[in-house]
C-alpha atoms as a PDB file:
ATOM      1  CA  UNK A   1       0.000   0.000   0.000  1.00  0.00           C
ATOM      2  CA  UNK A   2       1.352   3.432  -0.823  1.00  0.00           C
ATOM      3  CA  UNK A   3      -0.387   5.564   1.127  1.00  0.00           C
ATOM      4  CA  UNK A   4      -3.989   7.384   1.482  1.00  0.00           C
ATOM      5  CA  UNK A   5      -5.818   8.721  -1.725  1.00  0.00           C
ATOM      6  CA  UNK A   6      -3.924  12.115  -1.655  1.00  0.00           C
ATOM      7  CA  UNK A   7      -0.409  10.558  -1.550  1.00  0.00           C
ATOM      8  CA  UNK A   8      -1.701   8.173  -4.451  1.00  0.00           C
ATOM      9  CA  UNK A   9      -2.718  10.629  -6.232  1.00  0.00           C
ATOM     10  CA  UNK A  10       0.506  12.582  -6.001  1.00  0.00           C
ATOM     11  CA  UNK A  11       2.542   9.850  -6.873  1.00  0.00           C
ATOM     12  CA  UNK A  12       0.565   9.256  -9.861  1.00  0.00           C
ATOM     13  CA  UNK A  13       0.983  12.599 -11.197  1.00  0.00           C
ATOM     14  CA  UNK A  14       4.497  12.472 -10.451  1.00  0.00           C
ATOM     15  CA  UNK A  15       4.332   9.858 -12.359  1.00  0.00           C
ATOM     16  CA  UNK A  16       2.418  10.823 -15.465  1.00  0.00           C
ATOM     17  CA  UNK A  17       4.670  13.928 -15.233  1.00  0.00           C
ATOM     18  CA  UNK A  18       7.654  12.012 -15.755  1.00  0.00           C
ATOM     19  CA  UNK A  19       5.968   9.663 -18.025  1.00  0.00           C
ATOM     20  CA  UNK A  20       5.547  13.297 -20.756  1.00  0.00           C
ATOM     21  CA  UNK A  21       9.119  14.445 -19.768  1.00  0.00           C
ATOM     22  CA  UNK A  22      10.482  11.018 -21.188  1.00  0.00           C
ATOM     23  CA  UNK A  23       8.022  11.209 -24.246  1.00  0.00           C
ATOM     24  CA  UNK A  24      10.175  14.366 -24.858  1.00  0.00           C
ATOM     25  CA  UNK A  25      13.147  13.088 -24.500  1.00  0.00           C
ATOM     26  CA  UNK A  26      12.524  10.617 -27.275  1.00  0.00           C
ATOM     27  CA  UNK A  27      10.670  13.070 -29.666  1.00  0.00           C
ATOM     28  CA  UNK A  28      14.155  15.217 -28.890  1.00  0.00           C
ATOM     29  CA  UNK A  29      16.160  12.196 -29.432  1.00  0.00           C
ATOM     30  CA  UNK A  30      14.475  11.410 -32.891  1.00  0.00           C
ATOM     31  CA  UNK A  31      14.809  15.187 -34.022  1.00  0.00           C
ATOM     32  CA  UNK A  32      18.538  14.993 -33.298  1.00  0.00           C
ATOM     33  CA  UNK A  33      18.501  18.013 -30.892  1.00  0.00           C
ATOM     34  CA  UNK A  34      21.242  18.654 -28.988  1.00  0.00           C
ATOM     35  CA  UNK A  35      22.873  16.244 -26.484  1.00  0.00           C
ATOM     36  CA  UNK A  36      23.032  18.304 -23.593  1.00  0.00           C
ATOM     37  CA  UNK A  37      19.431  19.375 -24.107  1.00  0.00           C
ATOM     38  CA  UNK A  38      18.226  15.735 -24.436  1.00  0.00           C
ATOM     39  CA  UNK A  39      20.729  15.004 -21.370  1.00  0.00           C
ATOM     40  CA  UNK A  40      19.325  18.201 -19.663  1.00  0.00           C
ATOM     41  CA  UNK A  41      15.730  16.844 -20.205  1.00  0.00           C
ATOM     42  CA  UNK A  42      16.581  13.126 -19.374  1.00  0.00           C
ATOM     43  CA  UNK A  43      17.996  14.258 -15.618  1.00  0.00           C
ATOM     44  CA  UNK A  44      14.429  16.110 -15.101  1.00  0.00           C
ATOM     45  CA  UNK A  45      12.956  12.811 -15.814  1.00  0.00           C
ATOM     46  CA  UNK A  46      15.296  10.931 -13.319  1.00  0.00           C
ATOM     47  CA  UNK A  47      14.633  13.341 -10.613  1.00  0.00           C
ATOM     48  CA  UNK A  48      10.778  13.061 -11.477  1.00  0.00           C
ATOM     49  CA  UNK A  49      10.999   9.323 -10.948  1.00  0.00           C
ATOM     50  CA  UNK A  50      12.993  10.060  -7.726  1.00  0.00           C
ATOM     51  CA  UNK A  51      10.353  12.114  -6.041  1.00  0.00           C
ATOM     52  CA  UNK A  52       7.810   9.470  -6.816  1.00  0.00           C
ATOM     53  CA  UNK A  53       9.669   6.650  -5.384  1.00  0.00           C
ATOM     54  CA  UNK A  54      10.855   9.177  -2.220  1.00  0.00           C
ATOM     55  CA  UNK A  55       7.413  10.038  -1.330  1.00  0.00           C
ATOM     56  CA  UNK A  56       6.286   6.613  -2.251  1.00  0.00           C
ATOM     57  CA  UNK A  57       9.172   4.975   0.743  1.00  0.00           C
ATOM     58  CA  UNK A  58       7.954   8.193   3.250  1.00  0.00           C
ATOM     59  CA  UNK A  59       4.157   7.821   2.828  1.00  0.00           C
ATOM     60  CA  UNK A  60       4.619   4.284   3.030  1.00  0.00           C
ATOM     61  CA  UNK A  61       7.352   3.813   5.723  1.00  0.00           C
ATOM     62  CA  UNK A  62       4.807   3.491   8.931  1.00  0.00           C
ATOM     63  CA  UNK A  63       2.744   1.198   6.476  1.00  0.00           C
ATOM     64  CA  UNK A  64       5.626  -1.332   6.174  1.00  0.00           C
ATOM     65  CA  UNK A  65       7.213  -0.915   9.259  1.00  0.00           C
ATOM     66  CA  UNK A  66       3.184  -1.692  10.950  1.00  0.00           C
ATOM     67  CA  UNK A  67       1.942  -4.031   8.405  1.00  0.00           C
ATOM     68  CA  UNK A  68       3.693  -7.107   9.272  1.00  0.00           C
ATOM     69  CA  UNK A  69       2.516  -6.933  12.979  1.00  0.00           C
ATOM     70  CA  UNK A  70      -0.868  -7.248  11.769  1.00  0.00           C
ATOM     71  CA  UNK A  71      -0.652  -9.820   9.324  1.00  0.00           C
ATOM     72  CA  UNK A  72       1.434 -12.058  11.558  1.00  0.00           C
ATOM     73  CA  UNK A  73       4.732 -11.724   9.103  1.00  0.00           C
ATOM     74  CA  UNK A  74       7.729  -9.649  10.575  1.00  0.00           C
ATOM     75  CA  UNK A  75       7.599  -5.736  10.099  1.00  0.00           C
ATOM     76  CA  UNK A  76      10.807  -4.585   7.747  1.00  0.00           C
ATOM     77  CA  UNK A  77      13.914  -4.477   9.353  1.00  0.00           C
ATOM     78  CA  UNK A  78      16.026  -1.360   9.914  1.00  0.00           C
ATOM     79  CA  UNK A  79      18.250  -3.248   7.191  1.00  0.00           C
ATOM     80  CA  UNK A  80      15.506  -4.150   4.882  1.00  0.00           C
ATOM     81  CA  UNK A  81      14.430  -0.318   5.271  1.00  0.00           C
ATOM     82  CA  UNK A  82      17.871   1.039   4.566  1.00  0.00           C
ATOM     83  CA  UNK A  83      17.845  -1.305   1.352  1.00  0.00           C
ATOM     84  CA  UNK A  84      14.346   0.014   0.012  1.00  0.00           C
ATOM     85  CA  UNK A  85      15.847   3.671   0.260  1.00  0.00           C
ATOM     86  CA  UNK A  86      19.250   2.963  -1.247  1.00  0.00           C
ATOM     87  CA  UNK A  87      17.614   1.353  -4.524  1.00  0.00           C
ATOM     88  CA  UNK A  88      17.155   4.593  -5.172  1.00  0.00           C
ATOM     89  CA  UNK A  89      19.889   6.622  -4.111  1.00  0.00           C
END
């Protein structure tokens, strides 16, 4: 679970955001524009993806840390958790 309806919805435009940006990068890419604007463009859809996965991990940290107690499995580990943030860094 990510998070409540706002966060989701957030994330999704993040998303969808990044999802255009990379739609321009191609169209760039098959106009032959210049490589440090398609670079330029390319990084603003890395950080886009970034900021969905970041606020995906912090809306859903208490989630995962809580949601094993309930369903009887093991919450995430301080490990495990330090793992889910550095497959992004």
């Amino acid at each position: 679970m990510i998070g409540d309806e706002d966060t989701v919805g957030q994330v999704r435009n993040r998303l969808r955001r990044a999802q255009g940006q990379l739609a321009g990068v191609i169209a760039m890419i098959d106009e032959g524009r210049d490589c440090k604007d398609v670079v330029t463009q390319l990084a603003a859809v890395s950080r886009a993806l970034d900021r969905a996965g970041f606020k995906i991990i912090a809306s859903g940290l208490r989630e995962c840390i809580t949601t094993g107690e309930q369903n009887e499995e093991a919450p995430l580990t301080e490990e495990q958790l330090e793992k889910l943030f550095l497959t992004l860094a």
